[in-house]
N, C-alpha and C. Protein backbone atom coordinates (compact mmCIF):
# COMPACT_ATOMS: atom_id res chain seq x y z
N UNK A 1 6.54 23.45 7.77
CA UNK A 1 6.29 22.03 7.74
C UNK A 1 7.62 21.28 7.85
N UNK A 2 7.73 19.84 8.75
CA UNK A 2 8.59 19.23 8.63
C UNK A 2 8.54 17.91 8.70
N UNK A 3 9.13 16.82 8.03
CA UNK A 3 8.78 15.73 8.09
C UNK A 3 8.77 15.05 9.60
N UNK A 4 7.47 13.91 9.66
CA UNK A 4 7.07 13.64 10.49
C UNK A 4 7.85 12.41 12.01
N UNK A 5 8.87 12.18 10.72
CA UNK A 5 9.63 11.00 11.50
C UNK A 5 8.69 10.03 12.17
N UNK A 6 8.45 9.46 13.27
CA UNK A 6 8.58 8.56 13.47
C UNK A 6 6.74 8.66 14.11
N UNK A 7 6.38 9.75 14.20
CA UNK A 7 4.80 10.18 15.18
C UNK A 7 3.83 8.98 14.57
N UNK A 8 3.35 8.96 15.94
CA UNK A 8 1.93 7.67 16.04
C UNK A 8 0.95 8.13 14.78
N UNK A 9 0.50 7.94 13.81
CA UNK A 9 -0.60 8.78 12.64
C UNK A 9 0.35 9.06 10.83
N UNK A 10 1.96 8.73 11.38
CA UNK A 10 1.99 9.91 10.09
C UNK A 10 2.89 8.53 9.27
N UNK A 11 2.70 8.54 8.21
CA UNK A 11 2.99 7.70 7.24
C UNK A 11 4.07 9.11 5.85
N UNK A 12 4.60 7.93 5.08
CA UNK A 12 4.92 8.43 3.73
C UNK A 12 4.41 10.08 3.07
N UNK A 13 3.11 9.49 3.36
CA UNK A 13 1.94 11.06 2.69
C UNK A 13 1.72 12.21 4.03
N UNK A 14 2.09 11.99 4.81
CA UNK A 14 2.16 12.80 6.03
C UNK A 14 3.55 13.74 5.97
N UNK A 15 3.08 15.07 6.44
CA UNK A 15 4.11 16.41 7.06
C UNK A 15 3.21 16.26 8.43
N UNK A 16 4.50 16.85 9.43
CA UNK A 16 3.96 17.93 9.99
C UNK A 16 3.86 19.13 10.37
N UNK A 17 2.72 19.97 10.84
CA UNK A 17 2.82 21.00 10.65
C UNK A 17 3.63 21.62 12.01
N UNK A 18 3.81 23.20 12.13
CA UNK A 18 4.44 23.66 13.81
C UNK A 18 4.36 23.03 14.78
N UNK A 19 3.06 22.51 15.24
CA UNK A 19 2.18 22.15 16.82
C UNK A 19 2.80 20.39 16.60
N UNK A 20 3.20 19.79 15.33
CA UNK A 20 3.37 18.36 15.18
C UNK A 20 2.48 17.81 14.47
N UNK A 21 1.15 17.98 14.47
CA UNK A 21 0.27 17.47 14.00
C UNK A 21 0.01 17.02 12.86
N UNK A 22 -0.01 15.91 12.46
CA UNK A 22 0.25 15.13 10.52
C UNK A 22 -0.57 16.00 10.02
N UNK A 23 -0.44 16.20 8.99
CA UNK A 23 -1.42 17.07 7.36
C UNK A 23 -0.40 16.33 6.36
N UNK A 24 -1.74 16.58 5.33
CA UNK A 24 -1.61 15.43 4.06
C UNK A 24 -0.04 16.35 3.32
N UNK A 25 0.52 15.23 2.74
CA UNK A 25 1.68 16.40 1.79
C UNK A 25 1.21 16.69 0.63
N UNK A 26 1.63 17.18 -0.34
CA UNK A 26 1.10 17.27 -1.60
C UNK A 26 1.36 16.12 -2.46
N UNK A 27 0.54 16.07 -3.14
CA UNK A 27 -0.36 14.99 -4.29
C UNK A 27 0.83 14.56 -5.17
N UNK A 28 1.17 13.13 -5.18
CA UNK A 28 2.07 13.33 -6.67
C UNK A 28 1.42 13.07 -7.49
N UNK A 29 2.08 13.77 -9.10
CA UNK A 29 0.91 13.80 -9.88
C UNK A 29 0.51 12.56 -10.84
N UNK A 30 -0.54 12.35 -11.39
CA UNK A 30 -0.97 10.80 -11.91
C UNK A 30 0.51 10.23 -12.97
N UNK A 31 0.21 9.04 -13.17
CA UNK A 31 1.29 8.72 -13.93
C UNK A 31 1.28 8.83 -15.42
N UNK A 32 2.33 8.99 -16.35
CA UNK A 32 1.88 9.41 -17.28
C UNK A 32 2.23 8.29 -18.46
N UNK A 33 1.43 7.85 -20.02
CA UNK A 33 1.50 6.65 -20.50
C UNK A 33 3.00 6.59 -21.08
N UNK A 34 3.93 7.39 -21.47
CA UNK A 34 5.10 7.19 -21.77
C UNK A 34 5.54 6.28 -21.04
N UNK A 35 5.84 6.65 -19.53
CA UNK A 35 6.79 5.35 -19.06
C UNK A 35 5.88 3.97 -18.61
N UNK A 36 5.23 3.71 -19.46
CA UNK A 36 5.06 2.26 -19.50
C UNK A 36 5.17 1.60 -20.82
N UNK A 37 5.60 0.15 -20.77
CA UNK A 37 5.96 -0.52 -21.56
C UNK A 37 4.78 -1.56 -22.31
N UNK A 38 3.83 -2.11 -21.78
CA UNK A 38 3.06 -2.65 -21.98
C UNK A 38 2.09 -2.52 -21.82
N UNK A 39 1.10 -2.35 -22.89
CA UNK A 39 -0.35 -2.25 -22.72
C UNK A 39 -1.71 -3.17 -23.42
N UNK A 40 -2.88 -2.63 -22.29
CA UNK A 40 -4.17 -3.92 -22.72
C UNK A 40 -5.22 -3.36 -22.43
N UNK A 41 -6.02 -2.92 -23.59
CA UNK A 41 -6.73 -2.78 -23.87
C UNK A 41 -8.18 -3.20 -23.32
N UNK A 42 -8.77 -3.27 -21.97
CA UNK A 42 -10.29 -3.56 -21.44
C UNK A 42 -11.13 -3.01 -21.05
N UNK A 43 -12.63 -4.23 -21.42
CA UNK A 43 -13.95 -3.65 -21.43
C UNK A 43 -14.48 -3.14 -19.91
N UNK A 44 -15.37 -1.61 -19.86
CA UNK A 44 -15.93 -2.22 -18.66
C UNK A 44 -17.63 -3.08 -18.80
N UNK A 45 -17.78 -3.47 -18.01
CA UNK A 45 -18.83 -4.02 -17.80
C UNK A 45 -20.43 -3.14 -17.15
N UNK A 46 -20.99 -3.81 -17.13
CA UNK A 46 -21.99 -2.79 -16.83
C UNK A 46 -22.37 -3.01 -15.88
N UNK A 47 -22.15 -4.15 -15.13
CA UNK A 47 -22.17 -4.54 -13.52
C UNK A 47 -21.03 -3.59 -12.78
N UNK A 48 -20.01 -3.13 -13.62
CA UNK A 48 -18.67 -2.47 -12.78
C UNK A 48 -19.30 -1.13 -12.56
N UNK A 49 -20.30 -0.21 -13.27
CA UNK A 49 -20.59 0.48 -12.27
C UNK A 49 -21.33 0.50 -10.87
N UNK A 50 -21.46 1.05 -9.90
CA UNK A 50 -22.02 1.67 -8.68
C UNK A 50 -23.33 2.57 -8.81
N UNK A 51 -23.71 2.95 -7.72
CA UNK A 51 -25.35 3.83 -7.64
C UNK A 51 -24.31 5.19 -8.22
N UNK A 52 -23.63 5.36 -7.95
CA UNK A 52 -23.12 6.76 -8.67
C UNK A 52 -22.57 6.96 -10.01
N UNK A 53 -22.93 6.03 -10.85
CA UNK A 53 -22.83 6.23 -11.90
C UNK A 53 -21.29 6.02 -12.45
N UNK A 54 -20.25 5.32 -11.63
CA UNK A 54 -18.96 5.26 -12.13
C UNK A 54 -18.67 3.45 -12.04
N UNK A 55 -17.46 3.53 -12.04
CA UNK A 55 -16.74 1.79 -11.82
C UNK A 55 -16.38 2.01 -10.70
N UNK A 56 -17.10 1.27 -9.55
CA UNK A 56 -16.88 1.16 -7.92
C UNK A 56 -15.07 1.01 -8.17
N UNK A 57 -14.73 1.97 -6.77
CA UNK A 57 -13.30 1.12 -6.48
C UNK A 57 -12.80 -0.24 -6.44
N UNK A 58 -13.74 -1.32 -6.18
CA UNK A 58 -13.42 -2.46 -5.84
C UNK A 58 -12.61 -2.82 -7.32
N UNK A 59 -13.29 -2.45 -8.41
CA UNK A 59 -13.16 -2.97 -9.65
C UNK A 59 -11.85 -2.75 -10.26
N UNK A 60 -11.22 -1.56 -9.62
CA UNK A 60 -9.57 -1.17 -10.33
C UNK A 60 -9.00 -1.62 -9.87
N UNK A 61 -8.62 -2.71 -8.62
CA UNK A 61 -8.18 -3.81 -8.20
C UNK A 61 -8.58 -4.98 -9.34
N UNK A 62 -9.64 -5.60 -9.88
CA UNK A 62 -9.86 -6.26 -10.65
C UNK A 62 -8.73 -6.53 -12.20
N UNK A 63 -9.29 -5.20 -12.58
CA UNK A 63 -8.66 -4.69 -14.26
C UNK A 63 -7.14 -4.91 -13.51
N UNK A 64 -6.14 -4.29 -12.66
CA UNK A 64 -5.09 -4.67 -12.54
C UNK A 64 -4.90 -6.04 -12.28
N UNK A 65 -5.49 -6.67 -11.75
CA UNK A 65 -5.42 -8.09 -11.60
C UNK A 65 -5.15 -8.77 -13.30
N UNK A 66 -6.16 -8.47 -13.96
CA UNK A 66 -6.82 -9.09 -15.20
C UNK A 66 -5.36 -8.86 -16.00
N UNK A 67 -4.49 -7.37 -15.79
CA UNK A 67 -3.83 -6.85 -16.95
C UNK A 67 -2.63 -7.65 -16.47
N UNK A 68 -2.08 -7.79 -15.05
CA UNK A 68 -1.07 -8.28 -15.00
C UNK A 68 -0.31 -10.03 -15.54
N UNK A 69 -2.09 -10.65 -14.82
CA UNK A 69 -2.54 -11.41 -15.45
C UNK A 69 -2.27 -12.32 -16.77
N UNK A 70 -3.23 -11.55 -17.48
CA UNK A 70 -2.75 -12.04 -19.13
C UNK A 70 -1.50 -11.79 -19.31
N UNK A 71 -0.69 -11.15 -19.01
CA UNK A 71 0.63 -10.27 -19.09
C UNK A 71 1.93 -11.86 -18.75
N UNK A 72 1.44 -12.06 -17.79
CA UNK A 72 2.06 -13.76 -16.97
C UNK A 72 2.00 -14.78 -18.22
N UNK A 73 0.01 -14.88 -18.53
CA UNK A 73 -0.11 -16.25 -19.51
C UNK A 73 0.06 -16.00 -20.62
N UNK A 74 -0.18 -14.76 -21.26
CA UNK A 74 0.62 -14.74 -22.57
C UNK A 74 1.85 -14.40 -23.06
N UNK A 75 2.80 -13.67 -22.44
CA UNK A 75 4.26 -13.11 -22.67
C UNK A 75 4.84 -13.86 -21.99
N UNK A 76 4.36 -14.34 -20.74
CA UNK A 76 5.76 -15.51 -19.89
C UNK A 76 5.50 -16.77 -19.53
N UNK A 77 4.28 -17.45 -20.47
CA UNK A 77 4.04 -18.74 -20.20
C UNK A 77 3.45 -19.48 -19.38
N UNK A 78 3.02 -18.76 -18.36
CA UNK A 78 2.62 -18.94 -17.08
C UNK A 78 1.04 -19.79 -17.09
N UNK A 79 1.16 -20.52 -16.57
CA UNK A 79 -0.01 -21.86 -16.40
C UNK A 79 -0.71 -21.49 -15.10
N UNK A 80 -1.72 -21.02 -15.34
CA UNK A 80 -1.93 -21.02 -13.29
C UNK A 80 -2.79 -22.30 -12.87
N UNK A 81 -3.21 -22.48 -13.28
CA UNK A 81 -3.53 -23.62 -12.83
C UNK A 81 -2.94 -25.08 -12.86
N UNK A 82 -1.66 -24.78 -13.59
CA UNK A 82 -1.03 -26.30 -14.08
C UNK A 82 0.42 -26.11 -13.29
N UNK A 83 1.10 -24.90 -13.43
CA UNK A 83 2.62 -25.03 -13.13
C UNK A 83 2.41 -25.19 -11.26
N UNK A 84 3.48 -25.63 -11.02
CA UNK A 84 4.39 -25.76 -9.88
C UNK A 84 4.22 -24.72 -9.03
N UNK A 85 4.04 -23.18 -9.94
CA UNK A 85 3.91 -22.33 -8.96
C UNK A 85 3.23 -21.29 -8.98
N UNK A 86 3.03 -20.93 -7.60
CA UNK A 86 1.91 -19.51 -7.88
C UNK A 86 2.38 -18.52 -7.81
N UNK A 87 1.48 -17.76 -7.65
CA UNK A 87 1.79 -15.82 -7.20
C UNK A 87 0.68 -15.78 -5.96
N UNK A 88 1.79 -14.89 -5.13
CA UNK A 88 0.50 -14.57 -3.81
C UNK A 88 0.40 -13.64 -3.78
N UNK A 89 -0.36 -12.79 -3.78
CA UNK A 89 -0.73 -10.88 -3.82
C UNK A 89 -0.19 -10.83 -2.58
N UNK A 90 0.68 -9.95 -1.71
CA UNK A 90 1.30 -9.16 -0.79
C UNK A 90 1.21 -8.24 -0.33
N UNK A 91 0.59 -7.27 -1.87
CA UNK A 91 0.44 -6.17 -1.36
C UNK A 91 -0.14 -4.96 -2.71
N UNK A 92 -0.82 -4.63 -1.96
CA UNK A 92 -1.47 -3.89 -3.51
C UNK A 92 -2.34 -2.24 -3.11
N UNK A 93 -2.10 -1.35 -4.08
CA UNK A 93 -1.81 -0.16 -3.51
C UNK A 93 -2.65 0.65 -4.92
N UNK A 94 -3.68 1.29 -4.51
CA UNK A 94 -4.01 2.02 -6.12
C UNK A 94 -4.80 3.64 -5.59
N UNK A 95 -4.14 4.65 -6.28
CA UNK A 95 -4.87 6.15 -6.55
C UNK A 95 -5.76 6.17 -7.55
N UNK A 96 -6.78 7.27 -7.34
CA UNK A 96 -7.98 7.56 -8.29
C UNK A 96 -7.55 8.67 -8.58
N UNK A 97 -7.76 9.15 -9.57
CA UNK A 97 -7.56 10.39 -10.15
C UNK A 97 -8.57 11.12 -10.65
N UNK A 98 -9.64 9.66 -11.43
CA UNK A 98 -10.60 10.34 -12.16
C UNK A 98 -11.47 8.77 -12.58
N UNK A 99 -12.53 9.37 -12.51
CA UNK A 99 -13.45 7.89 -12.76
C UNK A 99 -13.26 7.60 -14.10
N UNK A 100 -13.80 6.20 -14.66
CA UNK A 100 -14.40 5.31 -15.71
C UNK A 100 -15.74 5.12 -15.44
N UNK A 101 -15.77 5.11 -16.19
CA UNK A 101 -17.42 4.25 -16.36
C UNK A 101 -18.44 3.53 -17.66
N UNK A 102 -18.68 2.79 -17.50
CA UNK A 102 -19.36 1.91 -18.32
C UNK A 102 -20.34 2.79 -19.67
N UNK A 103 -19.95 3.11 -20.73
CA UNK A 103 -18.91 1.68 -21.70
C UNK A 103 -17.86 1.88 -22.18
N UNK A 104 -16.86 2.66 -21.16
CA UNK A 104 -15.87 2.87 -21.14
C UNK A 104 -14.46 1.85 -21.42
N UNK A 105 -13.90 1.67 -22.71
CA UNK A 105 -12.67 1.10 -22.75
C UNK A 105 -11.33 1.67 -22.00
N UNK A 106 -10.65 0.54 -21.41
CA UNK A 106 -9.74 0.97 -20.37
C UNK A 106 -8.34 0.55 -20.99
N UNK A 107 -7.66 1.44 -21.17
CA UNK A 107 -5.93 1.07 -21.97
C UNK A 107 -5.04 0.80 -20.20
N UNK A 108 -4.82 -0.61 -20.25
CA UNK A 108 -3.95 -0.80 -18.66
C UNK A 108 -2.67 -0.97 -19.01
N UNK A 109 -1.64 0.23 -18.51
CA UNK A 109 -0.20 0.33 -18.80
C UNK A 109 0.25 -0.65 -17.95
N UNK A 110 1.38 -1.28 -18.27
CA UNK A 110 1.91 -2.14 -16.95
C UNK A 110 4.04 -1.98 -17.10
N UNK A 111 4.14 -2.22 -16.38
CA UNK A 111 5.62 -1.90 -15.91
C UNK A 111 6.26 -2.89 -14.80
N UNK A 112 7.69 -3.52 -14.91
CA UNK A 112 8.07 -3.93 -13.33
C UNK A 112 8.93 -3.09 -12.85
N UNK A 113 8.29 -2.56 -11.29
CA UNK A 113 9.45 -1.66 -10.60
C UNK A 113 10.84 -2.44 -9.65
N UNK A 114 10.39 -3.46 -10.06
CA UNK A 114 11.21 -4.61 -9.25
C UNK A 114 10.81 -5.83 -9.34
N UNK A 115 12.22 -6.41 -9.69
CA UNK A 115 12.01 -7.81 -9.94
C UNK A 115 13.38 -8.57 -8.94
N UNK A 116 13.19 -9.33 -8.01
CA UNK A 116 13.43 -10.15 -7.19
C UNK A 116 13.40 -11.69 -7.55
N UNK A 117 14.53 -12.08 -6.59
CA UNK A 117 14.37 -13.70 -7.41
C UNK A 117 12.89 -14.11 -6.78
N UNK A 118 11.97 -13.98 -5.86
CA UNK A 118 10.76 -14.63 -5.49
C UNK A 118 9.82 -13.70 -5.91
N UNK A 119 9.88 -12.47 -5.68
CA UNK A 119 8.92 -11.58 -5.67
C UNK A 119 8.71 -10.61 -7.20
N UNK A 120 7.78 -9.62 -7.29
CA UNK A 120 7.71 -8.84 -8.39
C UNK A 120 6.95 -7.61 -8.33
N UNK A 121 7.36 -6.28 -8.35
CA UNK A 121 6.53 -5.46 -7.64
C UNK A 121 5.77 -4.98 -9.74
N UNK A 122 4.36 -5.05 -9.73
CA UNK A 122 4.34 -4.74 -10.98
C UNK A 122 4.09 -3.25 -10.86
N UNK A 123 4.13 -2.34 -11.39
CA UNK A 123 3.43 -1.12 -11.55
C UNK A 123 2.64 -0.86 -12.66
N UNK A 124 1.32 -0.57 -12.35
CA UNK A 124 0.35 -0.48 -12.81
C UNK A 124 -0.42 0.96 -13.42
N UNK A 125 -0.92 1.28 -14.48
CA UNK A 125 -1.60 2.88 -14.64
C UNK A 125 -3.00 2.43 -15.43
N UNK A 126 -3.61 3.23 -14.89
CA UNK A 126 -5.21 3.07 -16.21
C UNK A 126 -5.27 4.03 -16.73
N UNK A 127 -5.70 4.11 -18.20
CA UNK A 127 -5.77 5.37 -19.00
C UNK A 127 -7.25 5.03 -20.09
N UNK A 128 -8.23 6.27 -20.01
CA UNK A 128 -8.63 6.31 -20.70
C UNK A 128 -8.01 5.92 -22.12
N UNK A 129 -9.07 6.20 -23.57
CA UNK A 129 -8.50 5.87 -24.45
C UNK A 129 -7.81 6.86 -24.75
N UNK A 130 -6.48 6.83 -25.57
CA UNK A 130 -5.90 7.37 -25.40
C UNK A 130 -5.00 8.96 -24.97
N UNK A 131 -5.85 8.41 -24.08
CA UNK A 131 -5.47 9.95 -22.86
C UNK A 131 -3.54 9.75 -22.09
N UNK A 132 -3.10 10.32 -22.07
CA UNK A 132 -1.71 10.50 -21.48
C UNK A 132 -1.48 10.53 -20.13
N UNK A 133 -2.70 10.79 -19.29
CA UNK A 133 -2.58 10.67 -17.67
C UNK A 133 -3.21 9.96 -17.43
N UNK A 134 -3.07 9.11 -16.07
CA UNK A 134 -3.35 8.07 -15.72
C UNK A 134 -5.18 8.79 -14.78
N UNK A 135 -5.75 7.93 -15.09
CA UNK A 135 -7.24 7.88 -13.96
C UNK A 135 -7.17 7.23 -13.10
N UNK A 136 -5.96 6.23 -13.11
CA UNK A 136 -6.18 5.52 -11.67
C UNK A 136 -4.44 4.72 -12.14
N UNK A 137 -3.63 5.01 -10.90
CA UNK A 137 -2.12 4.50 -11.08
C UNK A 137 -1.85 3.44 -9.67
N UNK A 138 -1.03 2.17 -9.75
CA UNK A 138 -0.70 1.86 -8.26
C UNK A 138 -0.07 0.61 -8.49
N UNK A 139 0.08 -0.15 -7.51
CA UNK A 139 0.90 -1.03 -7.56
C UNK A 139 0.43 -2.22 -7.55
N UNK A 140 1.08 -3.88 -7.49
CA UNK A 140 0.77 -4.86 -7.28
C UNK A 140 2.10 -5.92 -7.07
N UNK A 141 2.01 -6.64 -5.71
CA UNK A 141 3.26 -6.97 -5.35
C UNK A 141 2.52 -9.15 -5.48
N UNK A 142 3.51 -9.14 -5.87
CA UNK A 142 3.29 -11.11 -6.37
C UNK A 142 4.82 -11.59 -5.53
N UNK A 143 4.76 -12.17 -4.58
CA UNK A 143 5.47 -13.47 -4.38
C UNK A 143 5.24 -15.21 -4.82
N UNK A 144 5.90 -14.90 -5.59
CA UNK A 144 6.17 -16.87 -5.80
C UNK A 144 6.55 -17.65 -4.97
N UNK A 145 5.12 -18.58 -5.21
CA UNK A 145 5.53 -20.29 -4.07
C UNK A 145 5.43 -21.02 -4.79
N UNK A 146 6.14 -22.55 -4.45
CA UNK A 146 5.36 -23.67 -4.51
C UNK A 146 4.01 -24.04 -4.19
N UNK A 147 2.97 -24.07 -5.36
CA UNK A 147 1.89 -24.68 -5.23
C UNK A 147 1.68 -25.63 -3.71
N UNK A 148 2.21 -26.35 -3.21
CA UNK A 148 2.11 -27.59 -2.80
C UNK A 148 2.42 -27.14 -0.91
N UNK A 149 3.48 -26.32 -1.28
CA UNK A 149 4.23 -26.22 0.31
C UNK A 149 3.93 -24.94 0.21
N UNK A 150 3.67 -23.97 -0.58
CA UNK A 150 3.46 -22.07 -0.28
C UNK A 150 4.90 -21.95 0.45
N UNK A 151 5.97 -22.56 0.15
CA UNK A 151 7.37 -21.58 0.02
C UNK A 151 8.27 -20.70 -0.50
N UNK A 152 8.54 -19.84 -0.65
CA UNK A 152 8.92 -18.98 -1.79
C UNK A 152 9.79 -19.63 -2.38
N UNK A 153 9.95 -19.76 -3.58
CA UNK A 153 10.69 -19.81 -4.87
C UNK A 153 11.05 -19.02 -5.93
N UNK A 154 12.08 -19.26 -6.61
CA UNK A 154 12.48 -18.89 -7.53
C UNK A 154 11.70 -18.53 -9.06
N UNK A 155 11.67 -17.40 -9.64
CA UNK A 155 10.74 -17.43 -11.02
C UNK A 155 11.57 -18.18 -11.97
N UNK A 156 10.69 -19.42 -12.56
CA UNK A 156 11.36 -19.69 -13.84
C UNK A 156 11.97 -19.07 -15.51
N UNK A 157 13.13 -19.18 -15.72
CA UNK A 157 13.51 -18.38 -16.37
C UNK A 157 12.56 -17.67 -17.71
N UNK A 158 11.89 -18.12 -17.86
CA UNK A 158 10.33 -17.92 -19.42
C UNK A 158 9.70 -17.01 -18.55
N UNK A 159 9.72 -16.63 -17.02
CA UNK A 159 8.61 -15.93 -17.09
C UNK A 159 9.14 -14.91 -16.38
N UNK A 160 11.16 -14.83 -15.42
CA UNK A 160 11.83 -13.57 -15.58
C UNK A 160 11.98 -12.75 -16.67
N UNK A 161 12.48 -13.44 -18.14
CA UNK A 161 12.78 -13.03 -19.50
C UNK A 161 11.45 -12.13 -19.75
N UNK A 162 10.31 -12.73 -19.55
CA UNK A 162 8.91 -11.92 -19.96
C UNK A 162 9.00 -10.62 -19.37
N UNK A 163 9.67 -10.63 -17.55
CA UNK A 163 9.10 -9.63 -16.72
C UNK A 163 10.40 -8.49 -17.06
N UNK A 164 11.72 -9.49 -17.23
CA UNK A 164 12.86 -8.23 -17.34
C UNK A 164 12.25 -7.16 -19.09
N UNK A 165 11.96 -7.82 -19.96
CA UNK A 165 11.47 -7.14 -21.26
C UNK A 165 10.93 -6.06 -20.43
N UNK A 166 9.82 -5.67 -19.54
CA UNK A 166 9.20 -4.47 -19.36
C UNK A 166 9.99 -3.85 -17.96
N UNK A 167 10.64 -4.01 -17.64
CA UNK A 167 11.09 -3.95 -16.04
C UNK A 167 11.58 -1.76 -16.52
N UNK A 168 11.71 -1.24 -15.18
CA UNK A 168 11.82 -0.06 -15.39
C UNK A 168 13.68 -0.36 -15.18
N UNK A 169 14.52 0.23 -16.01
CA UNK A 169 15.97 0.34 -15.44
C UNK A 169 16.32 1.42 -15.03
């Protein structure tokens, strides 16, 4: 196997094999609750499961939303509906490892892997109760605008101070 460089198909998670052809690389493994700094505790709902008996994917997009979220309005002050400025999702990225399901309490680790004067990459893990590997780990990327014009701006200092407290160094 050798990495794929630059071939039409092959991304990050891509080798290829002799002939060229992408195959998956191996799995990295879930994340584990030590290296996170902050955690929150949520319900699932009973609408969040699916016909198969788990919490549809759509929904672990949600709970990260929710955790990062409160994380903004209660540790860094953050008004969303009142301040000057927003957050625009950019980019958002999540692995399954292992289902939840309803009435399952969800412990959401949170972390920043980067903090930028506009932007904020959060890193995210879900953990059963207190289980040590993650069921579902990934990311969530926030650029700050002005409400008014959607230009990027600067984070105000109450709600860097919030994000550097958990930031990974």
């Amino acid at each position: 196997m050798k990495a794929c460089g630059n071939r039409v198909g092959c991304r990050r998670l891509f080798v290829c094999d002799s002939l060229g052809v992408p195959v998956m690389a191996e799995r990295k493994p879930p994340e584990v609750r030590a290296d996170y700094f902050h955690f929150r505790t949520m319900a699932t709902r009973w609408k969040d499961n699916d016909l198969y008996g788990h919490v549809n994917n759509v929904n672990y997009y949600s709970f990260f939303d929710t955790l990062l979220n409160r994380y903004l309005i209660d540790d860094g002050g953050f008004r969303p509906t009142e301040d000057p400025i927003i957050g625009i999702a950019v980019e958002t990225y999540c692995r399954f490892h292992k289902s939840f399901a309803y009435p399952e309490d969800i412990e959401g680790g949170l972390r920043i892997g980067h903090l930028g004067r506009s932007s904020v990459r959060y890193e995210i893990a879900l953990f059963g109760v207190g289980e040590t590997q993650a069921r579902a780990d990934g990311h969530f990327v926030h650029v700050f605008v002005e409400r008014q014009t959607n230009k990027p701006t600067s984070l105000p200092d109450d709600l860097r101070t919030a994000l550097e407290r958990i930031a990974v160094r």
